[in-house]
Protein backbone atom coordinates (compact mmCIF):
# COMPACT_ATOMS: atom_id res chain seq x y z
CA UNK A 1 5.59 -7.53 -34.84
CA UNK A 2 5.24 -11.32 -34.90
CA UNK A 3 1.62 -10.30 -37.11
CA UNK A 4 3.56 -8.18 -39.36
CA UNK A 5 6.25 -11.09 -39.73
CA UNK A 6 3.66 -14.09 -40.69
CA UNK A 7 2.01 -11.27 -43.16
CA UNK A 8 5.41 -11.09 -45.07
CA UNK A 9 5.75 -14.58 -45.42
CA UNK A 10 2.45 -15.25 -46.28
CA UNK A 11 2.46 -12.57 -48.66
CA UNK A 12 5.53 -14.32 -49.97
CA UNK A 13 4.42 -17.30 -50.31
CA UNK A 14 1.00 -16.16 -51.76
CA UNK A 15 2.76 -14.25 -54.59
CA UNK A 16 5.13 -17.38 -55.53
CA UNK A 17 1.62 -19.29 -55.93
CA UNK A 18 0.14 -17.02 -58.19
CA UNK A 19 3.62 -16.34 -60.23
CA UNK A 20 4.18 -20.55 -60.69
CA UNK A 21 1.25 -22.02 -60.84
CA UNK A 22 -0.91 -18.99 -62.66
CA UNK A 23 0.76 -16.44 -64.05
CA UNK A 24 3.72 -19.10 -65.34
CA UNK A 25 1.57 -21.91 -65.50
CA UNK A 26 -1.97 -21.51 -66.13
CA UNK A 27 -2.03 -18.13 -67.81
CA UNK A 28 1.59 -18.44 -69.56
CA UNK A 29 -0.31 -19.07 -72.75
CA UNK A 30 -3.56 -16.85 -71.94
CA UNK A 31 -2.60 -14.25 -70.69
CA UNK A 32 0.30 -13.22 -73.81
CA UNK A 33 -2.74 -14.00 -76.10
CA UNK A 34 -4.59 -11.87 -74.38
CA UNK A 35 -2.52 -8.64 -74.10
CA UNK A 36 -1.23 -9.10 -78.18
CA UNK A 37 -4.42 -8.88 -79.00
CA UNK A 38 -5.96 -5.94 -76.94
CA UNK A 39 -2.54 -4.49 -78.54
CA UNK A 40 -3.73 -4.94 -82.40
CA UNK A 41 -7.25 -3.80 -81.94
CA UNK A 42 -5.43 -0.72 -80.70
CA UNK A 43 -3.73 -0.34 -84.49
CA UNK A 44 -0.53 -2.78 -83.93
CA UNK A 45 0.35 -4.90 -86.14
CA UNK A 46 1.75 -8.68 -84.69
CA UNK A 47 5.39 -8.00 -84.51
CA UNK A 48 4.88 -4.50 -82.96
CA UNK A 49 2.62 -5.86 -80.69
CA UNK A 50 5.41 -8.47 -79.19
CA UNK A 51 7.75 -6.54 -79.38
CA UNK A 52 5.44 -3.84 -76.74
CA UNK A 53 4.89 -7.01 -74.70
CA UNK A 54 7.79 -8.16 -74.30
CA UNK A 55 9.30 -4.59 -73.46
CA UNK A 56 6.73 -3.65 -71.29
CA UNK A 57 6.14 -7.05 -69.50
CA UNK A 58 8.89 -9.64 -69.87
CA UNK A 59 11.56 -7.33 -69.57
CA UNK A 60 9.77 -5.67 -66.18
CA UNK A 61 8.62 -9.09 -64.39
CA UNK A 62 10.72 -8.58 -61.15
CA UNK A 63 8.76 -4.94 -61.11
CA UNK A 64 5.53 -6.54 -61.64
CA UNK A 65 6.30 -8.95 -58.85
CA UNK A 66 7.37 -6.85 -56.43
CA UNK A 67 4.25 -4.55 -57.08
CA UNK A 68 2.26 -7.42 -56.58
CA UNK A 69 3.90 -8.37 -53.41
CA UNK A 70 3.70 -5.09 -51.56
CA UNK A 71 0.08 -5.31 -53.03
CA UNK A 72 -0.48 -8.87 -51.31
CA UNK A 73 1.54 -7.56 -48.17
CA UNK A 74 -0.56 -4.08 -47.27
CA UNK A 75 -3.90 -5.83 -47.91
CA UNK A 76 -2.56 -8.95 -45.43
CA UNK A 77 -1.21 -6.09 -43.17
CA UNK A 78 -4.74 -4.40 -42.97
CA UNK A 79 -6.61 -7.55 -42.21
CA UNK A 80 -4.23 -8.09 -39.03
CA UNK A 81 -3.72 -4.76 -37.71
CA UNK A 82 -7.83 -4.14 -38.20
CA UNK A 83 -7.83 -6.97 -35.44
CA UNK A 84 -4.94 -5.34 -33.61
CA UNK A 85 -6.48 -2.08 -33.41
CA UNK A 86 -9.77 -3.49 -32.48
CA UNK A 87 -8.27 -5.11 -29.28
CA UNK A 88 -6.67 -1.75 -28.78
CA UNK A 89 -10.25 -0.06 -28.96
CA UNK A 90 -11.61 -2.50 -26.65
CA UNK A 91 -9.38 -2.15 -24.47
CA UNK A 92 -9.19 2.08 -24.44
CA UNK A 93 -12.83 1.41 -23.62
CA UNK A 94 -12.05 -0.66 -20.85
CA UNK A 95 -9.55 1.68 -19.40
CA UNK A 96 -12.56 4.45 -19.50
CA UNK A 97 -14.39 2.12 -17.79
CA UNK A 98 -11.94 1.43 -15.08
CA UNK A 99 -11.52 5.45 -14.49
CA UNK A 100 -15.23 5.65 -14.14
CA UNK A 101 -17.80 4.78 -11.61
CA UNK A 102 -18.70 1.97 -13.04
CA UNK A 103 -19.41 -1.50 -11.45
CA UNK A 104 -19.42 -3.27 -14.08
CA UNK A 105 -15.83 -5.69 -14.48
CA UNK A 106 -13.88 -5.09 -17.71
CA UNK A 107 -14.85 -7.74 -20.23
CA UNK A 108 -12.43 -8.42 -23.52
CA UNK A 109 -12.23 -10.88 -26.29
CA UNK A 110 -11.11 -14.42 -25.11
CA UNK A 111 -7.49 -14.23 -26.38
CA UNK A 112 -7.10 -11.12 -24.31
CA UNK A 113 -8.03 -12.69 -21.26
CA UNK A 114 -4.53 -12.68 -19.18
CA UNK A 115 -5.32 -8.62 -20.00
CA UNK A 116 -8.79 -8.58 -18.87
CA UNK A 117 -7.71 -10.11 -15.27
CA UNK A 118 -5.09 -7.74 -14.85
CA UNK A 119 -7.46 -4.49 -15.61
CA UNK A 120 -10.04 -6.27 -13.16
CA UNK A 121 -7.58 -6.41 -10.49
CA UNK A 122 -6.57 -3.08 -11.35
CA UNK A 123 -9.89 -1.81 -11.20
CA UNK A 124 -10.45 -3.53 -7.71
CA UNK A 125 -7.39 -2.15 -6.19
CA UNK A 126 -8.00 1.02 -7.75
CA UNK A 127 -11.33 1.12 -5.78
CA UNK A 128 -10.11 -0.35 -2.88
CA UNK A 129 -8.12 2.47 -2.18
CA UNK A 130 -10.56 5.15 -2.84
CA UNK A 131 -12.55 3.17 -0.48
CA UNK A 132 -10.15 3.74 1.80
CA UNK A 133 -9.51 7.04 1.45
CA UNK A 134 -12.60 7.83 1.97
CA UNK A 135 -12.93 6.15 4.90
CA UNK A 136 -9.78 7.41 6.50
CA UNK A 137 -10.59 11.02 5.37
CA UNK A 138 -14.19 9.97 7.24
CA UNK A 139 -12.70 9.32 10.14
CA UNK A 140 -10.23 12.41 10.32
CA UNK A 141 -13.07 14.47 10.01
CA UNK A 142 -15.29 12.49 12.32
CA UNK A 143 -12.64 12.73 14.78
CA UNK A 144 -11.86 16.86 14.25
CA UNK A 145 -15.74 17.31 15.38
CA UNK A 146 -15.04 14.80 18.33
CA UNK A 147 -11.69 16.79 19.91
CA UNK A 148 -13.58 20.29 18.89
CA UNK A 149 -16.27 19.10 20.79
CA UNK A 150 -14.34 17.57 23.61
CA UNK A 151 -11.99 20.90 23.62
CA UNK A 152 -14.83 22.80 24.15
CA UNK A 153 -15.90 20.75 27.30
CA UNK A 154 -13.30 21.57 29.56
CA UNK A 155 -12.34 25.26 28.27
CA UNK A 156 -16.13 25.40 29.34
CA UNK A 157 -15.34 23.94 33.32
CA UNK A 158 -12.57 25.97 33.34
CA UNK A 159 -14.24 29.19 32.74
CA UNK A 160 -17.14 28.26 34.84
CA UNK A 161 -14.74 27.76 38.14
CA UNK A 162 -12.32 30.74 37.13
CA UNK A 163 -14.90 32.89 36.89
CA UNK A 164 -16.65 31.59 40.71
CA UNK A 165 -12.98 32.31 42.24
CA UNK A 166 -12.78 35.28 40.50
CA UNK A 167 -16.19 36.85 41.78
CA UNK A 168 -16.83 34.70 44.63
CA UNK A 169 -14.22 36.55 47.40
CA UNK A 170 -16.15 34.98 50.08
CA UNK A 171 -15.42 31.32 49.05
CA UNK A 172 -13.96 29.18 51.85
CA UNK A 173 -10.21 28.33 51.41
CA UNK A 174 -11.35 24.37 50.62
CA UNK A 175 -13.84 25.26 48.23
CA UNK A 176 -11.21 27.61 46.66
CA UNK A 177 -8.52 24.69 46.32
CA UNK A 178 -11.57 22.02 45.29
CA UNK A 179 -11.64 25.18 41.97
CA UNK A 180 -8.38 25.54 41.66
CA UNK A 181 -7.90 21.73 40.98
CA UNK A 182 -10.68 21.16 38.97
CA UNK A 183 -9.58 23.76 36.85
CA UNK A 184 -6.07 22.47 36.58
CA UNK A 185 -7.10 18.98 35.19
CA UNK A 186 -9.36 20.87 32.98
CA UNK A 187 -6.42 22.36 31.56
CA UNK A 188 -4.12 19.64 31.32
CA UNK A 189 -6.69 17.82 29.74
CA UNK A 190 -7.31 20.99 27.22
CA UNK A 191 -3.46 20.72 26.72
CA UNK A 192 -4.03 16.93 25.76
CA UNK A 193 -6.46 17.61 23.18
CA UNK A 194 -4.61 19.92 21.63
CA UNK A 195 -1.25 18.22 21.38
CA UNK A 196 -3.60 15.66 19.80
CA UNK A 197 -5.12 18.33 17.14
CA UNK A 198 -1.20 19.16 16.20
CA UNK A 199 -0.42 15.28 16.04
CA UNK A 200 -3.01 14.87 13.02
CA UNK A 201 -1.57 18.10 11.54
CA UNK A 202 2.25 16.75 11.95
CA UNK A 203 1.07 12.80 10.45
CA UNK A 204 0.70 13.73 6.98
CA UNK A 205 3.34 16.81 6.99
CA UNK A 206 6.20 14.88 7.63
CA UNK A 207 8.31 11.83 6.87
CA UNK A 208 10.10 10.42 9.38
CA UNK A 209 13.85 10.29 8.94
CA UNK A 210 16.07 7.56 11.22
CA UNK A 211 19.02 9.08 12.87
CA UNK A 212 20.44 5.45 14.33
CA UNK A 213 22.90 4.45 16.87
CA UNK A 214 23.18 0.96 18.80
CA UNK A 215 20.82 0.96 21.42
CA UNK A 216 20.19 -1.09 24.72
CA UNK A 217 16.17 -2.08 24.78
CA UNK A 218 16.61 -3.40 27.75
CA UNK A 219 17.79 -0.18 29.09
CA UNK A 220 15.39 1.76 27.47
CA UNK A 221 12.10 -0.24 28.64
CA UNK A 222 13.32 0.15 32.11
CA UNK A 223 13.51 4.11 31.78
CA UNK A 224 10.03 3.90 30.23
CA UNK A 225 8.33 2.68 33.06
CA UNK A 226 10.58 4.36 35.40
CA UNK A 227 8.99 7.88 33.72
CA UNK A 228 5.47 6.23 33.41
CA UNK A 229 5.39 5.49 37.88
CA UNK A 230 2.70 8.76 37.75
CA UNK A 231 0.51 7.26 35.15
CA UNK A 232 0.44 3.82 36.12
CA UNK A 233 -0.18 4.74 40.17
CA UNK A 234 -3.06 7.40 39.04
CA UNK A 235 -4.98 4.07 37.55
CA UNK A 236 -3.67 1.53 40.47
CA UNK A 237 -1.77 -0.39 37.66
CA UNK A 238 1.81 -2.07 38.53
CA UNK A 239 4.39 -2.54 35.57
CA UNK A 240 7.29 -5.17 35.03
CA UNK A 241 9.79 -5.79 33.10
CA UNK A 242 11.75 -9.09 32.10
CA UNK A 243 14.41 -8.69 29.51
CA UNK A 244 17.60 -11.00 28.47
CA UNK A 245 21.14 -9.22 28.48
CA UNK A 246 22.73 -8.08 25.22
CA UNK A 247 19.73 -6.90 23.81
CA UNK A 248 21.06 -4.56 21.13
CA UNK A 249 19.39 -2.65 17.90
CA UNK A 250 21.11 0.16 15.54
CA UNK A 251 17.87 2.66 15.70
CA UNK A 252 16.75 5.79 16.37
CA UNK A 253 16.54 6.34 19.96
CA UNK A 254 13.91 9.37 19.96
CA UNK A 255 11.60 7.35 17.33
CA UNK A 256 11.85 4.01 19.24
CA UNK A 257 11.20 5.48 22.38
CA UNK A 258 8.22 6.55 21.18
CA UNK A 259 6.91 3.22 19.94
CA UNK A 260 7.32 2.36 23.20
CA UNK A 261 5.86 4.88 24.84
CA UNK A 262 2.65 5.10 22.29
CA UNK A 263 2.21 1.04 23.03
CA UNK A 264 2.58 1.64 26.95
CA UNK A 265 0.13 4.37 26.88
CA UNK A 266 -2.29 2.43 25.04
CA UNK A 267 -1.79 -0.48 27.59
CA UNK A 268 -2.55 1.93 30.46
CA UNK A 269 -5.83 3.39 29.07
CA UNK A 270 -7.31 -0.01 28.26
CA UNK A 271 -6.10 -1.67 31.34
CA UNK A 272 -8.34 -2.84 34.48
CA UNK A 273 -7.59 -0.84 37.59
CA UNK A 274 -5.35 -2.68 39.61
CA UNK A 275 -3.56 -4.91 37.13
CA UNK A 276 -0.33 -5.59 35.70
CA UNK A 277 1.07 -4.40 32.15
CA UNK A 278 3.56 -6.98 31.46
CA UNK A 279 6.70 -6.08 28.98
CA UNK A 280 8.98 -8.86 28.21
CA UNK A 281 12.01 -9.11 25.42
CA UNK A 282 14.22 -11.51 24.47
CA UNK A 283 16.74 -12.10 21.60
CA UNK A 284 16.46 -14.93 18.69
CA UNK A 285 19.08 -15.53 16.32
CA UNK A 286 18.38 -12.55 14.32
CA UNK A 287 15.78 -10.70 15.69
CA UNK A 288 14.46 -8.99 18.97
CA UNK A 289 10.87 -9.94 20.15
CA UNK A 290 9.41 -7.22 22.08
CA UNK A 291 5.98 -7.19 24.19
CA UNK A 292 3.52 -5.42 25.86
CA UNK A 293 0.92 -7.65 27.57
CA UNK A 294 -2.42 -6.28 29.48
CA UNK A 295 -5.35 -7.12 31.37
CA UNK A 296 -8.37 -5.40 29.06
CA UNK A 297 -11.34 -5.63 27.38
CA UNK A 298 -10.44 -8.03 24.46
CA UNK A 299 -10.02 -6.61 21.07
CA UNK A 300 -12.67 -7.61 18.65
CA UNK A 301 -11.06 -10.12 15.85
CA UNK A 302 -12.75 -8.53 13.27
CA UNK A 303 -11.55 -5.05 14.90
CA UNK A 304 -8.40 -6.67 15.49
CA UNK A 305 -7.32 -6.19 12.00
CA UNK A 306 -7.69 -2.51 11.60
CA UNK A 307 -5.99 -0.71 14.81
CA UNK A 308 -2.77 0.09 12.82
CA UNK A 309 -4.63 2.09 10.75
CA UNK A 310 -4.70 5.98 11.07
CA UNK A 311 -7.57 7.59 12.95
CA UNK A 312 -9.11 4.21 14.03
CA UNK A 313 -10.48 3.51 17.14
CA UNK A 314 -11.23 0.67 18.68
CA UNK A 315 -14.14 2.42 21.30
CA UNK A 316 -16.41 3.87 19.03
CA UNK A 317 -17.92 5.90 21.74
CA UNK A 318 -15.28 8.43 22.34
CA UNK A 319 -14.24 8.66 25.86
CA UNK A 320 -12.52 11.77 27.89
CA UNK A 321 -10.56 10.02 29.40
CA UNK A 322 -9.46 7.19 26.66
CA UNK A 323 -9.73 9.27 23.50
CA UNK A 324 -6.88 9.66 21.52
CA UNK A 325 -6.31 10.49 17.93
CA UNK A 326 -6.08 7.08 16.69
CA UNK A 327 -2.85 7.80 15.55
CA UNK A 328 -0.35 6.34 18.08
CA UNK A 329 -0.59 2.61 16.63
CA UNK A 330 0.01 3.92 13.37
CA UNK A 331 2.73 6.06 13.65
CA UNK A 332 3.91 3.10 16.22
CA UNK A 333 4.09 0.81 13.16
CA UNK A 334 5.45 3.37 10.38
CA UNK A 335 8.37 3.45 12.92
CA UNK A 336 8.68 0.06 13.57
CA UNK A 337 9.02 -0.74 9.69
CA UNK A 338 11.11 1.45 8.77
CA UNK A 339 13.63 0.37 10.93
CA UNK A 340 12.93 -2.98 9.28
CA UNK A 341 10.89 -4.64 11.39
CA UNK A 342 7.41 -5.85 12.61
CA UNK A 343 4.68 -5.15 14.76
CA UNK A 344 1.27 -7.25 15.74
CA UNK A 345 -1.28 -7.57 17.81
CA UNK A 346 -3.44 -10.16 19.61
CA UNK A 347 -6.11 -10.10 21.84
CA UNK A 348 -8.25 -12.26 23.95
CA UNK A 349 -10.68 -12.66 27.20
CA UNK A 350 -7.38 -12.80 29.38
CA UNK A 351 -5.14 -10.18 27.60
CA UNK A 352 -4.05 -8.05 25.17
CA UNK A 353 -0.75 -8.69 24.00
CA UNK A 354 1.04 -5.89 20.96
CA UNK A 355 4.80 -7.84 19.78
CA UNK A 356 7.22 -5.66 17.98
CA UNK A 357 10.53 -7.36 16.25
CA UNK A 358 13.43 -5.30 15.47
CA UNK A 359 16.52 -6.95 13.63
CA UNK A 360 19.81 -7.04 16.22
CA UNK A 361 22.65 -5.30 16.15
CA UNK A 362 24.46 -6.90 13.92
CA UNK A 363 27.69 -8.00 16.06
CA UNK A 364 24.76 -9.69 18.18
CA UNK A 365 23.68 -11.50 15.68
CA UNK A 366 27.04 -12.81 15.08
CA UNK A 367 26.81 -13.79 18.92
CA UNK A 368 23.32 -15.28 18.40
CA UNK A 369 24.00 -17.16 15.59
CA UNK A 370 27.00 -19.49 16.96
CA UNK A 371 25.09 -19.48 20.66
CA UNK A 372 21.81 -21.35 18.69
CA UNK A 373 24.61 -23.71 16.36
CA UNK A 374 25.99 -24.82 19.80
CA UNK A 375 22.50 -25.39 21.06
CA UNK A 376 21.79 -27.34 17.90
CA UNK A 377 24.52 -29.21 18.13
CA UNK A 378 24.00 -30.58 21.97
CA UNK A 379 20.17 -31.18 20.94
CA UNK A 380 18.66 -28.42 22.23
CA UNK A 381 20.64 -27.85 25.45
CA UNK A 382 23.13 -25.17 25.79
């Protein structure tokens, strides 16, 4: 528009040159002279021949003018929107190039530069995603083979000792409970696997929907490891808790406990025998810091960065007893954000540490907000 604008005025104010200084000045005598005469070779006499020009011409300058404007203004107008409709060429090109497969970055002329950066970032995130589509889709189906693999391992023990009990009637009464063991962990493991197989099913079927009502975490964490005693005593692993009172959060008690839960669990199966999983939380002015601290293998940093991500693993050698779907950290933080807060994790040689923070209820943040003014105020005592 600003194009089309300049071309009027310039077409303007290349017609008002032409009319004053050439037509009106240097071909007022000319150009008259001209015209009469072309008119009397035709047959004309003089008089006729003014009088034609002067009908024809004199009497019909504004006409003549404005012909010769919209003249000057479409020929202007072509020059500029040739260059508009080249950028729009180049870049149509450039969008092609962008939907392709194509490396190469998206190059335009100078004065389009601010454009070119944003189609080369678009292009980058564009791939970064199907990058990482792929690569999630990878793992999903890397990790189908894995559990149809591992399903098959124990159906396969349990068969095996079902089948000795069941044609073995001789088989001494120990030998027949050692069986009938064996072939119970079998199946709760089978049951494991499969709850995992309808876990990846359920992640991208459903979105979660927050039912919320004020909650006590402290309250909550306690019943957690109260229901986890079986767990934690199966892998000689203690559990404490160490919370502050008052600890409230409007959230959805079904989804949060199982944030808690998917975090615990994953403390437990990357634990040393015999340790502690520590779980602290404690209120700030307007949040709730929540951890879950453990005595493991440390994280890789560069692995570190990727465990909140669907169907990761940290072990790439699947293990019975560890494997999971990779889908409990992610679905931990989905939660966790959606009720508006965080989640991270850190690792190192000494331990493993995953921090959630939820916002407080919002009467306790009332509370928290005039208890850290007073502690303000007396210079950091309360």
């Amino acid at each position: 528009m600003l194009r089309t604008v300049l071309m009027a005025f310039f077409s303007m104010a290349v017609g008002y040159i032409v009319l004053v200084f050439l037509i009106d000045g240097v071909l007022q005598d000319s150009f008259p002279t001209i015209i009469i005469h072309l008119l009397m070779k035709s047959g004309m006499d003089r008089a006729e021949a003014n009088r034609f020009y002067g009908m024809v011409f004199m009497q019909n300058k504004g006409l003549f003018m404005a012909l010769g404007f919209i003249v000057l203004f479409l020929i202007f107008f072509y020059l500029a929107m040739s260059k508009v409709t080249s950028y729009l060429n180049n870049i149509g090109a450039e969008i092609e190039n962008i939907l392709s497969d194509s490396e190469a970055p998206v190059t335009l002329e100078p004065e389009l530069k601010p454009i070119s950066e944003k189609l080369n970032t678009l292009k980058m995130t564009l791939k970064r995603r199907e990058y990482e589509a792929m690569e999630s889709e990878q793992r999903k189906n890397d990790l189908v083979v894995f559990l149809a693999h591992d399903l098959k391992t124990p159906l396969t023990s349990i068969i095996a000792y079902l089948t000795m009990l069941d044609e073995q009637s001789e088989l001494s009464e120990e030998d027949r409970e050692k069986y009938i063991h064996i072939s119970l962990e079998k199946s709760i493991r089978l049951g494991e696997l499969i709850s995992e197989f309808f876990e990846i099913t359920r992640f991208n079927l459903q979105d979660i929907v927050l039912q919320k009502e004020t909650l006590d975490i402290s309250m909550m964490l306690e019943q957690l490891a109260d229901e986890s005693y079986a767990v934690l005593a199966e892998k000689s692993l203690t559990c404490s808790i160490h919370t502050d009172d008052n600890l409230l959060v409007d959230a959805d008690p079904d989804k949060l406990a199982r944030v808690f839960d998917n975090l615990l669990r994953n403390a437990i199966a990357y634990s040393y025998p015999g340790t502690n999983i520590d779980i602290r939380a404690f209120g700030e002015q307007k949040d709730i810091i929540i951890t879950f601290s453990n005595q493991g293998d440390q994280i890789p940093p560069q692995k570190l960065n990727f465990i909140f991500e669907k169907f990761y693993r940290v072990d790439n050698a699947r293990q019975s007893r560890t494997g999971g779907a990779g889908l409990g950290l992610s679905i931990a933080k989905e939660i966790v954000e959606l009720h508006g807060g965080a989640i991270a994790a850190s690792s190192s040689p000494v331990c493993t540490r995953f921090t959630v923070k939820l916002p407080r209820h919002e009467e306790e943040q009332q509370a928290a907000a005039k208890k850290w003014g007073r502690i303000a105020k007396n210079g950091g005592k309360e």
